[in-house]
PDB file of N, CA and C in Angstrom:
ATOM      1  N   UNK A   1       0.849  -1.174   0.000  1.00  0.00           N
ATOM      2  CA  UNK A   1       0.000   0.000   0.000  1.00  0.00           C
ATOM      3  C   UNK A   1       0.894   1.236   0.000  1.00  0.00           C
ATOM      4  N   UNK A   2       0.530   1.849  -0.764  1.00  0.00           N
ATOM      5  CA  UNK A   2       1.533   3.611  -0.766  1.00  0.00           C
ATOM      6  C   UNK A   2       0.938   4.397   0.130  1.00  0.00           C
ATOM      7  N   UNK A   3       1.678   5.178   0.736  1.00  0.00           N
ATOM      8  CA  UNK A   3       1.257   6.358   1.972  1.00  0.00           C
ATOM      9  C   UNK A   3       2.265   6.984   2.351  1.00  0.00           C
ATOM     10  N   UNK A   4       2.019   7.027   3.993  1.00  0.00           N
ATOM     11  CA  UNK A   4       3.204   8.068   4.720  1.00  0.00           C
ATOM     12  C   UNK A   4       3.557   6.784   5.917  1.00  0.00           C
ATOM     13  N   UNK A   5       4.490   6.656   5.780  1.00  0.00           N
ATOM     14  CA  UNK A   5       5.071   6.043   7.131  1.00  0.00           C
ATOM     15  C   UNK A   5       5.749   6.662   8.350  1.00  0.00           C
ATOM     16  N   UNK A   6       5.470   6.528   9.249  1.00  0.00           N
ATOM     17  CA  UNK A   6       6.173   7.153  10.634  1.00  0.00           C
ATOM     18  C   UNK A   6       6.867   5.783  11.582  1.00  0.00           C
ATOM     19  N   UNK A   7       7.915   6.433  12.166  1.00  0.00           N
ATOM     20  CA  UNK A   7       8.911   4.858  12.853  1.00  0.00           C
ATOM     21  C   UNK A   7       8.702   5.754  14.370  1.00  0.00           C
ATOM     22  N   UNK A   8       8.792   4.293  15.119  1.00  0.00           N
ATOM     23  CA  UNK A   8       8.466   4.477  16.559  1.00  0.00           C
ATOM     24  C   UNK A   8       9.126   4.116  17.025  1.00  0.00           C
ATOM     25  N   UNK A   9      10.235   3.683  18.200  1.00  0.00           N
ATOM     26  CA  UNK A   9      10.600   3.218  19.442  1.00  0.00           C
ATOM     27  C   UNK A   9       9.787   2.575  20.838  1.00  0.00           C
ATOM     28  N   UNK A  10       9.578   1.355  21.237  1.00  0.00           N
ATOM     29  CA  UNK A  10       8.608   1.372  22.311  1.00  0.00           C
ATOM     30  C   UNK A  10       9.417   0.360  22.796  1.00  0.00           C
ATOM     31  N   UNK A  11       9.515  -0.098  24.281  1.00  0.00           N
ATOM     32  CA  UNK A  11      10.415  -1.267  25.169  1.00  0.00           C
ATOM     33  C   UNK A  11       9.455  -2.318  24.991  1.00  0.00           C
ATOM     34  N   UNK A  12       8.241  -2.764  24.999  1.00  0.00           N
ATOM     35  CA  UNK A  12       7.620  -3.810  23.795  1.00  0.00           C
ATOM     36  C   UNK A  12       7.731  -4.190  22.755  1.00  0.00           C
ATOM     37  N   UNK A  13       7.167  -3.039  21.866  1.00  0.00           N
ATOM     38  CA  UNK A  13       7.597  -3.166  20.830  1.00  0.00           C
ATOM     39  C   UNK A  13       8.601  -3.253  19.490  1.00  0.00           C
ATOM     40  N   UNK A  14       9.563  -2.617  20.244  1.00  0.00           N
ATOM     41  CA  UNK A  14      11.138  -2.690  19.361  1.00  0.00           C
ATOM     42  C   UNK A  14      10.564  -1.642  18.793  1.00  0.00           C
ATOM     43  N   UNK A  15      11.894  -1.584  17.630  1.00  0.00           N
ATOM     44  CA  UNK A  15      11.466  -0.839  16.541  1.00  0.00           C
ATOM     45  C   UNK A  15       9.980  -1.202  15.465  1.00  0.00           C
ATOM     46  N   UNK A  16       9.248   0.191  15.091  1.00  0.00           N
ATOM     47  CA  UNK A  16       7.881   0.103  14.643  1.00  0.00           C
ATOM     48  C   UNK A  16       7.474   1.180  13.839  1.00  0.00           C
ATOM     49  N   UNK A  17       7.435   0.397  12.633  1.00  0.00           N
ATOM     50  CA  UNK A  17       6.399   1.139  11.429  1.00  0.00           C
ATOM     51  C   UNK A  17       4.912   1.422  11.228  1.00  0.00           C
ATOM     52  N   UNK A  18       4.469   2.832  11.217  1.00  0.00           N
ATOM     53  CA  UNK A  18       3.228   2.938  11.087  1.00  0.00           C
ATOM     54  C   UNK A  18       3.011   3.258   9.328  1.00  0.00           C
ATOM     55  N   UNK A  19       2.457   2.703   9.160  1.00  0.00           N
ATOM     56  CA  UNK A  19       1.926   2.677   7.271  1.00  0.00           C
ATOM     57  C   UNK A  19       0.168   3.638   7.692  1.00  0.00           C
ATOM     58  N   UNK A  20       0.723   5.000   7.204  1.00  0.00           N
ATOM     59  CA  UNK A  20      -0.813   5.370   7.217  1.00  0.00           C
ATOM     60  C   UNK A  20      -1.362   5.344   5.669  1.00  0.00           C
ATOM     61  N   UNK A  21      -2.367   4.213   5.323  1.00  0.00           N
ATOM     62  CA  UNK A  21      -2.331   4.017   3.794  1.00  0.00           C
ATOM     63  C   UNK A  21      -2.978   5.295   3.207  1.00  0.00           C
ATOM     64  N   UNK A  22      -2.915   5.216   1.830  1.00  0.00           N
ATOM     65  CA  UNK A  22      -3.724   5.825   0.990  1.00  0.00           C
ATOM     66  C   UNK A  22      -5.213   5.358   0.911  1.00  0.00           C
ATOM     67  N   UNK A  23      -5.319   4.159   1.396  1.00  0.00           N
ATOM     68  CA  UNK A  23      -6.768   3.669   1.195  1.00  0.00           C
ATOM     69  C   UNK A  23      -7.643   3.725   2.654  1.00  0.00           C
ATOM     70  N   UNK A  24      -7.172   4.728   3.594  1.00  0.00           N
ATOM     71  CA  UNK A  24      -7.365   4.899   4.963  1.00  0.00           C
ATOM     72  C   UNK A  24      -7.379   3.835   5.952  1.00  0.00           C
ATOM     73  N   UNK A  25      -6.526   3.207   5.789  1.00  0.00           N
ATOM     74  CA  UNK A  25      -6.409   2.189   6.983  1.00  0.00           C
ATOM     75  C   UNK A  25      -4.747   2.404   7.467  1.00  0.00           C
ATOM     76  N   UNK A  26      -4.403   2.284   8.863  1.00  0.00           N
ATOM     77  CA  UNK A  26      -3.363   2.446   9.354  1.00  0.00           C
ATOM     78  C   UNK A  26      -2.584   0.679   9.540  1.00  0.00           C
ATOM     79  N   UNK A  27      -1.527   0.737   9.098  1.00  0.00           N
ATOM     80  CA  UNK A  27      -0.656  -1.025   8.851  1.00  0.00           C
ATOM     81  C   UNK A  27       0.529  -0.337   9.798  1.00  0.00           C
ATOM     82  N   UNK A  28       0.428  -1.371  10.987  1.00  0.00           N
ATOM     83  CA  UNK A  28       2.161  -1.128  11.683  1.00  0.00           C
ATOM     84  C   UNK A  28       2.507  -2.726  11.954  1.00  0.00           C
ATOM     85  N   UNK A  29       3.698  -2.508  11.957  1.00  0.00           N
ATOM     86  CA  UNK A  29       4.713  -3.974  12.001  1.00  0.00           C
ATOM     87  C   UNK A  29       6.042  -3.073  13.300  1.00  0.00           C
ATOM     88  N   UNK A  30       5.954  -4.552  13.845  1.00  0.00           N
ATOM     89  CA  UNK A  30       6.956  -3.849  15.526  1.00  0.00           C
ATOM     90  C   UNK A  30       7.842  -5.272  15.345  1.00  0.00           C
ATOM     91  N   UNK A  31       8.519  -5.217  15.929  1.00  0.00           N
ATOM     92  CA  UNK A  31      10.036  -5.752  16.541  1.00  0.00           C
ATOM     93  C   UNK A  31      10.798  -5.888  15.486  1.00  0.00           C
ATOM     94  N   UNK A  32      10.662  -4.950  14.571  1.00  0.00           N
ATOM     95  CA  UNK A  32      11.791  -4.956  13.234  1.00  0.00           C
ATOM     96  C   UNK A  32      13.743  -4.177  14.075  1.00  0.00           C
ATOM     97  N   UNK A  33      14.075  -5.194  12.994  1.00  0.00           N
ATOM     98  CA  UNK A  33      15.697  -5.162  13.527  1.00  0.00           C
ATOM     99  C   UNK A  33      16.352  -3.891  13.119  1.00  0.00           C
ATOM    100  N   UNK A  34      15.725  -3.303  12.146  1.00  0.00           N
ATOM    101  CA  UNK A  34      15.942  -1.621  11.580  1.00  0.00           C
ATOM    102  C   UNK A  34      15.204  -1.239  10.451  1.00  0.00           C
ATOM    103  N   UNK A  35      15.649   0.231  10.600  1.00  0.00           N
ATOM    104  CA  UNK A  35      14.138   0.662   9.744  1.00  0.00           C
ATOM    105  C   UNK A  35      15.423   0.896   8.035  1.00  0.00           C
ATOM    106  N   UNK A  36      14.361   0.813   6.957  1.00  0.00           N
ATOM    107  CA  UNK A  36      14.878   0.872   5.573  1.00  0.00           C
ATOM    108  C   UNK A  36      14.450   2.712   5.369  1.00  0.00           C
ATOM    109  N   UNK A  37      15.416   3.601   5.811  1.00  0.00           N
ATOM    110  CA  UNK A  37      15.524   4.621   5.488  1.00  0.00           C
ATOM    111  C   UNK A  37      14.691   5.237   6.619  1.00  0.00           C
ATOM    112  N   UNK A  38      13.938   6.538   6.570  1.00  0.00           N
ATOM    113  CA  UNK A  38      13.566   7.511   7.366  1.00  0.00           C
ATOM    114  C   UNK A  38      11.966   7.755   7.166  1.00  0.00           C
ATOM    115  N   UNK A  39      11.389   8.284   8.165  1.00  0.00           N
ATOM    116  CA  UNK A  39       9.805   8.639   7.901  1.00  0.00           C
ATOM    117  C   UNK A  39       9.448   9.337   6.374  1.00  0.00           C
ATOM    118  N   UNK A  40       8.593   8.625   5.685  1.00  0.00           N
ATOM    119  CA  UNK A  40       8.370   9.724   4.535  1.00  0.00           C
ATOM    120  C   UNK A  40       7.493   8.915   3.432  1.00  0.00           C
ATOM    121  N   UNK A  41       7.192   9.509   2.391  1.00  0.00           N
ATOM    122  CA  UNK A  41       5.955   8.952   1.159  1.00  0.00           C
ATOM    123  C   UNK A  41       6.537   7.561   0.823  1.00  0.00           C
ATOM    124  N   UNK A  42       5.981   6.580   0.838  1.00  0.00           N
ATOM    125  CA  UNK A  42       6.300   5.311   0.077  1.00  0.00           C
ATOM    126  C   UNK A  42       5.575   4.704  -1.067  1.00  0.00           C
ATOM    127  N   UNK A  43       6.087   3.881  -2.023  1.00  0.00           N
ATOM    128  CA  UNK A  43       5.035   3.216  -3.078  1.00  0.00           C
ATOM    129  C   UNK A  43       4.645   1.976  -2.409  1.00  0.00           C
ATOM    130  N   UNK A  44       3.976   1.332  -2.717  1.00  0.00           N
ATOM    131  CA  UNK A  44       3.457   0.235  -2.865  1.00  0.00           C
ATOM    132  C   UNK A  44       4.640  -0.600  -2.845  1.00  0.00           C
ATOM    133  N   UNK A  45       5.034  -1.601  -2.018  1.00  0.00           N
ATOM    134  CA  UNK A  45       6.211  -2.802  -2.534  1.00  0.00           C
ATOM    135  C   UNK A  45       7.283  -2.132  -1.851  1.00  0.00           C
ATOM    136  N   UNK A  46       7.685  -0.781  -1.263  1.00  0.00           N
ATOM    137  CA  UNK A  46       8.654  -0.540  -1.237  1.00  0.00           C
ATOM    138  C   UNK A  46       9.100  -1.439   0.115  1.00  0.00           C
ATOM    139  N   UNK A  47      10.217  -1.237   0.503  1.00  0.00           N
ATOM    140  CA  UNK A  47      10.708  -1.788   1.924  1.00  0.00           C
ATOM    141  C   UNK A  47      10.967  -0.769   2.428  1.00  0.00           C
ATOM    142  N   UNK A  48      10.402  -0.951   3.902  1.00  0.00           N
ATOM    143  CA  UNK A  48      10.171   0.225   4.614  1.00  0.00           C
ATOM    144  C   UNK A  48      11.233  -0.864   6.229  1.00  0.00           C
ATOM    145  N   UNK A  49      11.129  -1.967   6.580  1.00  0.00           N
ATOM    146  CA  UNK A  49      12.025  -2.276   7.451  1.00  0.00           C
ATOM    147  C   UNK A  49      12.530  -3.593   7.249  1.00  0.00           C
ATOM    148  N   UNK A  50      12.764  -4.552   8.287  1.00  0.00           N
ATOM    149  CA  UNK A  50      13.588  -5.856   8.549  1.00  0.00           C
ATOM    150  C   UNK A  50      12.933  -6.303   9.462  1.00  0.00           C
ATOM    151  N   UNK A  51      12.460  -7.707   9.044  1.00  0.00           N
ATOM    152  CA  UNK A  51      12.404  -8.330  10.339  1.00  0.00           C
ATOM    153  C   UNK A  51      13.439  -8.624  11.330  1.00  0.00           C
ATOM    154  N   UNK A  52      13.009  -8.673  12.814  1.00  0.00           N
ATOM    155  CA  UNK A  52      13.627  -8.748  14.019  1.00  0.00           C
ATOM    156  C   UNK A  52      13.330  -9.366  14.912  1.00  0.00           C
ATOM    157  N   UNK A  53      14.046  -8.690  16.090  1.00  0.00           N
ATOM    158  CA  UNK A  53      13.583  -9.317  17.804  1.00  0.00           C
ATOM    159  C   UNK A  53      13.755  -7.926  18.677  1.00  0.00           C
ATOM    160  N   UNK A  54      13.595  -6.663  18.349  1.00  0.00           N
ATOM    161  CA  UNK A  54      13.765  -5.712  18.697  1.00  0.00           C
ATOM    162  C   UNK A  54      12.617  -5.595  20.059  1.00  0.00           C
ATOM    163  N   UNK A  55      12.718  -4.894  20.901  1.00  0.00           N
ATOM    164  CA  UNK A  55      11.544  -4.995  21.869  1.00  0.00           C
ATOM    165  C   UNK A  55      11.201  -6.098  22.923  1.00  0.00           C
ATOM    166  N   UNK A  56      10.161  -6.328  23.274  1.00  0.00           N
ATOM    167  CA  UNK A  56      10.346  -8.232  23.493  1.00  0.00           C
ATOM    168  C   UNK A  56       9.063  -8.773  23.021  1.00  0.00           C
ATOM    169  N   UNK A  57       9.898  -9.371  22.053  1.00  0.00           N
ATOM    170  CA  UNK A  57       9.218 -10.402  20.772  1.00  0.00           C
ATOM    171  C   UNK A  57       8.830 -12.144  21.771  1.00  0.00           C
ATOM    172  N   UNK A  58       9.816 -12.348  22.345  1.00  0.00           N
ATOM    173  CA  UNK A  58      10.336 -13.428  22.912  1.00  0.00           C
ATOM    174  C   UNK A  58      10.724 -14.554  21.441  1.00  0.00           C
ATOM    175  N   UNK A  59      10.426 -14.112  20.200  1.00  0.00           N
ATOM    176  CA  UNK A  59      11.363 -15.018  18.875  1.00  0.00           C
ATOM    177  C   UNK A  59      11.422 -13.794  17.233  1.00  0.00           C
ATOM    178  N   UNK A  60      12.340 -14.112  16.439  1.00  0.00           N
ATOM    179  CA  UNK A  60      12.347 -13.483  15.824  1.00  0.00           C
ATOM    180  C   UNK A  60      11.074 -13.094  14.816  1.00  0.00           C
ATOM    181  N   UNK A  61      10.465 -12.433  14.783  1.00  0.00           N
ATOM    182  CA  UNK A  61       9.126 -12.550  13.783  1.00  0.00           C
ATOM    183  C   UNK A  61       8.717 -10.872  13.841  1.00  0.00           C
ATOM    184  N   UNK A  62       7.830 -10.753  12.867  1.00  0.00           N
ATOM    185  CA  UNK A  62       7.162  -9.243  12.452  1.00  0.00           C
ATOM    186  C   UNK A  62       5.664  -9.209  12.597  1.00  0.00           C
ATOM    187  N   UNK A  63       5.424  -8.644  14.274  1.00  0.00           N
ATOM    188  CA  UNK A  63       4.252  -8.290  14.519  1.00  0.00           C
ATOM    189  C   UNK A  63       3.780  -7.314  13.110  1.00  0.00           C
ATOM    190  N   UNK A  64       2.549  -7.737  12.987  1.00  0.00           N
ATOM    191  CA  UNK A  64       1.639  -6.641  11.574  1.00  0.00           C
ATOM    192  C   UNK A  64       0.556  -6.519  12.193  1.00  0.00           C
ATOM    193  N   UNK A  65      -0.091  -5.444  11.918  1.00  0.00           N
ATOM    194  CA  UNK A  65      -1.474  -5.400  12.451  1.00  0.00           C
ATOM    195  C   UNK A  65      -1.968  -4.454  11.075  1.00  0.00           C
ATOM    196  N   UNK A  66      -3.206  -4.682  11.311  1.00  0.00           N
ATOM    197  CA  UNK A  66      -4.607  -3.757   9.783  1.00  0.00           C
ATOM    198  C   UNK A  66      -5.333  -3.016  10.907  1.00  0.00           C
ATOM    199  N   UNK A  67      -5.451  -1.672  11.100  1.00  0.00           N
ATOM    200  CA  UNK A  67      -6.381  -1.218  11.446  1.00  0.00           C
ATOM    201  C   UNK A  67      -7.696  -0.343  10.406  1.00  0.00           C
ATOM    202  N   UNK A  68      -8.679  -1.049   9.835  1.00  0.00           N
ATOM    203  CA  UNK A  68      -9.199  -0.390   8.952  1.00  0.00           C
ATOM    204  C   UNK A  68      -9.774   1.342   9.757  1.00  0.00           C
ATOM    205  N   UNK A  69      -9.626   2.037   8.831  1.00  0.00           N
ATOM    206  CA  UNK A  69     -10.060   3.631   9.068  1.00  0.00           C
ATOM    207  C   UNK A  69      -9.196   4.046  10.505  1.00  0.00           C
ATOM    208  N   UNK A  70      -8.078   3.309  11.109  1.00  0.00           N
ATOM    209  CA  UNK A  70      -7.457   3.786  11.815  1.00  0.00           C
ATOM    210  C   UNK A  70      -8.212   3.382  13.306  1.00  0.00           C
ATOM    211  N   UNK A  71      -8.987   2.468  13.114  1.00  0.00           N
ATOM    212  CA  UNK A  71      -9.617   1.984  14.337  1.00  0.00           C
ATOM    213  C   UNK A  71      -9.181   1.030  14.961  1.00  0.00           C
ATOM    214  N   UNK A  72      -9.362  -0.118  15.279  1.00  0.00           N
ATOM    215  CA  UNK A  72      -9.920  -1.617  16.155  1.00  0.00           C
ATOM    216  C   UNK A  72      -8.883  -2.744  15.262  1.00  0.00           C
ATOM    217  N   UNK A  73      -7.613  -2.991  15.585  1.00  0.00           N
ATOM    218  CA  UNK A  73      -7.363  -4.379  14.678  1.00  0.00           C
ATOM    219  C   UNK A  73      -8.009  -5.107  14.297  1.00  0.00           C
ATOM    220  N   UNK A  74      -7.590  -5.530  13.253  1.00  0.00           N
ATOM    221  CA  UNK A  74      -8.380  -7.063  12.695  1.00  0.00           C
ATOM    222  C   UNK A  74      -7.401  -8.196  12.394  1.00  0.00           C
ATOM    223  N   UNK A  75      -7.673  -9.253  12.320  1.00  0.00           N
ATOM    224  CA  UNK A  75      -6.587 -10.106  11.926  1.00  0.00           C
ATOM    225  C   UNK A  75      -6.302  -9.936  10.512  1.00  0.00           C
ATOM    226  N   UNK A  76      -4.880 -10.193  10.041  1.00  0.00           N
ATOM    227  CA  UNK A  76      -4.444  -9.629   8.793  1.00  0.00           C
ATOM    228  C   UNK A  76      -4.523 -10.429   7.935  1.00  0.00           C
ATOM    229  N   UNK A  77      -4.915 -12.120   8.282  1.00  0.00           N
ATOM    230  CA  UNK A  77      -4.863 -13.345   7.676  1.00  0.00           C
ATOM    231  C   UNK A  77      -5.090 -13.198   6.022  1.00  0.00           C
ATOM    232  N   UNK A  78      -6.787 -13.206   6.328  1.00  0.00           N
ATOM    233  CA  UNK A  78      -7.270 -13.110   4.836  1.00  0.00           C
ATOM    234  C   UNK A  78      -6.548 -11.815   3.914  1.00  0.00           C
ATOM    235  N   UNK A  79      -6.263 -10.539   4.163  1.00  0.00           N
ATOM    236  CA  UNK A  79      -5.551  -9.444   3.524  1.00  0.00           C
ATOM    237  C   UNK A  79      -3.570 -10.024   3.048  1.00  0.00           C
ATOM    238  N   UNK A  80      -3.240 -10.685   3.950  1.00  0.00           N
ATOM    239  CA  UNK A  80      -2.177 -11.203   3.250  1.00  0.00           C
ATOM    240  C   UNK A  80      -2.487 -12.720   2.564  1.00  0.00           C
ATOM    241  N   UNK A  81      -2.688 -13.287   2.756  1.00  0.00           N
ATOM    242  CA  UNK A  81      -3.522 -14.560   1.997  1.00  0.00           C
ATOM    243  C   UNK A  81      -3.437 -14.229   0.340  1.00  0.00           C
ATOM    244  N   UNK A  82      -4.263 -13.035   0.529  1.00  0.00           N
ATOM    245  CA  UNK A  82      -5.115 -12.521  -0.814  1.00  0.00           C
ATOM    246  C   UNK A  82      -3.924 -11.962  -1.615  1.00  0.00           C
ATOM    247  N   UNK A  83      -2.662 -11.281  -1.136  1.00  0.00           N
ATOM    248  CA  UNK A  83      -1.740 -10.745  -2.000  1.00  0.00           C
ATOM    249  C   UNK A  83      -0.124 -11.620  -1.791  1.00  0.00           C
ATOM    250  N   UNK A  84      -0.508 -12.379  -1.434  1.00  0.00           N
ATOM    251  CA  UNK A  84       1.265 -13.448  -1.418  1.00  0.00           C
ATOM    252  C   UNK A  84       1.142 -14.833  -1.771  1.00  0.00           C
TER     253      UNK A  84
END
């Protein structure tokens, strides 16, 4: 999804990308091992971080979350399913 991304710091979460999309839903991914460049416009596909263990993960993996319209998570299952 293309938008604006903003990077966070949290002692949970490690390092953390917020994807505010173009299609109004907010996408963040946490315990990445570093971020791929600085806050700013992205395309679609681009790489924005790395998976990690940043935070406490307790194993290496990339929390994702979908919040449609910036609300209430949902599980991301079926939305990645549908494009990988």
């Amino acid at each position: 999804m293309s938008g604006r991304i903003t990077q966070k710091y949290g002692p949970r979460q490690g390092n953390g990308v917020h994807l505010h999309g173009d299609d109004g839903n907010l996408y963040s991914s946490f315990h990445l091992d570093a971020y791929a460049g600085g806050p700013r416009r992205v395309a679609r596909g681009e790489v924005i971080g790395y998976m990690g263990d940043t935070g406490s993960p307790g194993a290496v993996h990339t929390h994702f979350e979908i919040r449609p319209g910036g609300g209430r998570s949902i599980n991301p299952y079926g939305t990645l399913r549908a494009i990988c």
